[in-house]
C-alpha atoms as a PDB file:
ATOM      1  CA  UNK A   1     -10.586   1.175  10.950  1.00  0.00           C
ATOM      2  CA  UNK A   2     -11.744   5.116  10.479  1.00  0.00           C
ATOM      3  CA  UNK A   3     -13.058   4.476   6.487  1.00  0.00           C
ATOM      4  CA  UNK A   4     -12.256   8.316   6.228  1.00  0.00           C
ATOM      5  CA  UNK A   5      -8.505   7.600   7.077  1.00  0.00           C
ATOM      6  CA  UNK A   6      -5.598   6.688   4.639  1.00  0.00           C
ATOM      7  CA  UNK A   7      -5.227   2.883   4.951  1.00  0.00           C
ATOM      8  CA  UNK A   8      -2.147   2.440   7.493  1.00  0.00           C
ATOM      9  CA  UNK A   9      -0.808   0.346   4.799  1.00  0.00           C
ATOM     10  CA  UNK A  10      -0.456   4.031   2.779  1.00  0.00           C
ATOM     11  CA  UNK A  11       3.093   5.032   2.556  1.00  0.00           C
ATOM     12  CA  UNK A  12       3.389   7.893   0.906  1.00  0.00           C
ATOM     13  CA  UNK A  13       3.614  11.348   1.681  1.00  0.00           C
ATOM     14  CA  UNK A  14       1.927  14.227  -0.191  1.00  0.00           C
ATOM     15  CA  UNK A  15       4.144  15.805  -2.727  1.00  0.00           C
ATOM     16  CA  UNK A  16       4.493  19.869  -1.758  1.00  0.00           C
ATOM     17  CA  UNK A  17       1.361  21.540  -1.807  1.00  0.00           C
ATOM     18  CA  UNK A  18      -0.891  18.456  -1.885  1.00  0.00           C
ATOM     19  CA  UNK A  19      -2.688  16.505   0.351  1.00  0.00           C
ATOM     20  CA  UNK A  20      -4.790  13.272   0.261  1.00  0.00           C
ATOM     21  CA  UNK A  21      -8.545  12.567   1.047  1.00  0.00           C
ATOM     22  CA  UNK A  22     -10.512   9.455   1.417  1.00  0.00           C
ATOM     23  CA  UNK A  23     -14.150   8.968   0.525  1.00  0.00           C
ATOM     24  CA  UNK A  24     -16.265   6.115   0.478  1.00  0.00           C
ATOM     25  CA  UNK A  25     -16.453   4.673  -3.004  1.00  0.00           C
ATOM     26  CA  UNK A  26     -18.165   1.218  -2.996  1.00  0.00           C
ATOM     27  CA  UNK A  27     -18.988  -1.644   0.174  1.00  0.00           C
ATOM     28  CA  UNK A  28     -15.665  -2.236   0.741  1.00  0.00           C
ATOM     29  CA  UNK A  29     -13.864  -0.007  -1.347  1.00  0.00           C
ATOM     30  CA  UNK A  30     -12.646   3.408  -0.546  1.00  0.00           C
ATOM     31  CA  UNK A  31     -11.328   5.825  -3.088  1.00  0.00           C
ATOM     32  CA  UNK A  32      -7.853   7.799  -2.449  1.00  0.00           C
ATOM     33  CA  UNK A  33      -7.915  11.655  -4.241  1.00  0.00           C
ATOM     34  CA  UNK A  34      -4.707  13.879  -4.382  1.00  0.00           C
ATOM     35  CA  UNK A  35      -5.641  17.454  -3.736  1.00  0.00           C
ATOM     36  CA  UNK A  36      -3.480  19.965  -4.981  1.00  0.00           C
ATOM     37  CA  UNK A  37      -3.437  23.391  -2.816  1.00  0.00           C
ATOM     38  CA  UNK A  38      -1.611  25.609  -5.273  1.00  0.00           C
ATOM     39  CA  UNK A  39      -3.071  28.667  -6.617  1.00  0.00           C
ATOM     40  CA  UNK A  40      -4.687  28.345  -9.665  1.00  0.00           C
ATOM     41  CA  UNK A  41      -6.512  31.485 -11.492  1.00  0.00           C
ATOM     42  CA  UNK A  42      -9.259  29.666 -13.265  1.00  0.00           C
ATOM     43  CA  UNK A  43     -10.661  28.309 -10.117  1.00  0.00           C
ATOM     44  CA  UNK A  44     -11.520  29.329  -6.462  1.00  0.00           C
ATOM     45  CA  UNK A  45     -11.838  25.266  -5.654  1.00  0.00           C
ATOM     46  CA  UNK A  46      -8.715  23.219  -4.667  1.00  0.00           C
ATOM     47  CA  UNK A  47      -8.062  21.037  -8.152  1.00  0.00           C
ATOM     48  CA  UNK A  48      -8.196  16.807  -6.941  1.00  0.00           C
ATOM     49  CA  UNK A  49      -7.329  13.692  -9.162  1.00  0.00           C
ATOM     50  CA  UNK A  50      -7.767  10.008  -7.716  1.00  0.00           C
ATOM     51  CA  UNK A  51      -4.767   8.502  -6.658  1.00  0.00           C
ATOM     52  CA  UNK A  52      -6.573   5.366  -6.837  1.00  0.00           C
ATOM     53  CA  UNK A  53      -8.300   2.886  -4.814  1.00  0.00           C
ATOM     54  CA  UNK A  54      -8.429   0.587  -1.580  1.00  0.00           C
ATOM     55  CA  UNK A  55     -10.080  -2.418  -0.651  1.00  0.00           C
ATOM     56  CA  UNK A  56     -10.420  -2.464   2.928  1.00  0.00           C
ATOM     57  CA  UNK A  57     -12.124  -6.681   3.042  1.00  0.00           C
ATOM     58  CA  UNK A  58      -8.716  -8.032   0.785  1.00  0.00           C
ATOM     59  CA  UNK A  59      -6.467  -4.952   2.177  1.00  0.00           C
ATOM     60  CA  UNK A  60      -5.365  -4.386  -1.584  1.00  0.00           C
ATOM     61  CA  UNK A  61      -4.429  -1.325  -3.650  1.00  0.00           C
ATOM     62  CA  UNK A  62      -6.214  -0.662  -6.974  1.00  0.00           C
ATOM     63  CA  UNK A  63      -4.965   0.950 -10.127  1.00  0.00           C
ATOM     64  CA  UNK A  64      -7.572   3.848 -11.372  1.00  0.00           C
ATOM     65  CA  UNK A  65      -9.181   3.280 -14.769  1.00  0.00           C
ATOM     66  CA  UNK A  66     -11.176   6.865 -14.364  1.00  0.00           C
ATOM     67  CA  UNK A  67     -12.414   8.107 -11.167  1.00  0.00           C
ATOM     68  CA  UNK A  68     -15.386   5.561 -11.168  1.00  0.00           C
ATOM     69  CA  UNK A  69     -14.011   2.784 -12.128  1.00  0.00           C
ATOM     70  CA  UNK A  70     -11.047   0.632 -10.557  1.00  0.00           C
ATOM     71  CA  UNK A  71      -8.715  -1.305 -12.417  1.00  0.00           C
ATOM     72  CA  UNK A  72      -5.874  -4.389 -11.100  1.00  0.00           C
ATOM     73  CA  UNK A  73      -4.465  -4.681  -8.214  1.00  0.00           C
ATOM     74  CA  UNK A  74      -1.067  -2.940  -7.475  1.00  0.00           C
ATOM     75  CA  UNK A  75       2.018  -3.508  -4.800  1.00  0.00           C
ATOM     76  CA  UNK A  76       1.941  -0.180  -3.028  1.00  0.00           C
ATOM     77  CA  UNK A  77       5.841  -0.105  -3.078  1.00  0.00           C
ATOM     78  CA  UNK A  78       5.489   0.207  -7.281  1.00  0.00           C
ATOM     79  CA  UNK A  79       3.370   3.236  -6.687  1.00  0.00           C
ATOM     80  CA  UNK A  80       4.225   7.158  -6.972  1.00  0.00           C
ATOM     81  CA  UNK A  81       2.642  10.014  -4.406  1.00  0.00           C
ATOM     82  CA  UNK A  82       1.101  11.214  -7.650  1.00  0.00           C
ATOM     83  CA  UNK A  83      -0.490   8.150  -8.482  1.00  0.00           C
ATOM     84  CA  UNK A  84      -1.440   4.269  -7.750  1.00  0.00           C
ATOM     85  CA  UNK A  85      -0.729   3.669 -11.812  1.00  0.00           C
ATOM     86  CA  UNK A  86       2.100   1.677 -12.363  1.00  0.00           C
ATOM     87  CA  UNK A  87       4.297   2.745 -14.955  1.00  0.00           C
ATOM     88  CA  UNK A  88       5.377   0.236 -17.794  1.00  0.00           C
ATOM     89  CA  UNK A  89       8.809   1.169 -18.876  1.00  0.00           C
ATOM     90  CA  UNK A  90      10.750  -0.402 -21.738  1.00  0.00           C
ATOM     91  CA  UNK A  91      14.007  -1.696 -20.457  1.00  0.00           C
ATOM     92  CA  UNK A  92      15.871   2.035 -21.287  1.00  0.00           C
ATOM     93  CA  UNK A  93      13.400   3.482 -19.594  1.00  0.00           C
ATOM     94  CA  UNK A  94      14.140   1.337 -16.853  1.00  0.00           C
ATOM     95  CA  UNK A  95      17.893   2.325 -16.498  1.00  0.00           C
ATOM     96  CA  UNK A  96      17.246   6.064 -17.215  1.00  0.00           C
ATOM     97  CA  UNK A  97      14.381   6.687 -14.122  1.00  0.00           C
ATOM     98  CA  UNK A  98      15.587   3.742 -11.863  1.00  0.00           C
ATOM     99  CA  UNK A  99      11.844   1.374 -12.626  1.00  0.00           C
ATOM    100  CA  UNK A 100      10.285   3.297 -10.413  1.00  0.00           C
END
């Protein structure tokens, strides 16, 4: 497996105007960063956030704590495009945006 590739595990696709790039973070964990390609007048570089992180020896998604620092594990179906945190709804929140 290409380190520099999105796990083929991954499967989500880039909301519009954003991509996704892999780095190397750790021995056996890589790091997953949304890019977003809109314009933006404060800045001439493309903005990027980490979508969070993968562990290519157990073949497990992690949460993101910060950018350095990875947090539990996480089924890949309860994650978003935007971002490997799962979201902790109250059980209203559940029935108005489907648990997702």
């Amino acid at each position: 497996m290409n380190f520099l590739e999105l796990p083929p595990t991954f499967i989500h696709q880039p909301p519009e105007n954003c991509s996704y790039e892999v780095s190397s973070f750790k021995r056996n964990l890589i790091s997953i960063w949304i890019l977003n390609h809109s314009n933006f007048i404060y800045t001439d570089s493309t903005p990027r956030a980490i979508w969070g992180f993968y562990n290519t020896k157990t073949e497990r998604y992690l949460s993101p704590i910060s950018s350095t620092k990875q947090g539990n594990s996480v089924d890949i179906d309860r994650t978003t495009p935007y971002s490997a945190m799962v979201r902790n709804l109250n059980p209203l929140e559940s029935v108005l945006y489907g648990g997702v």
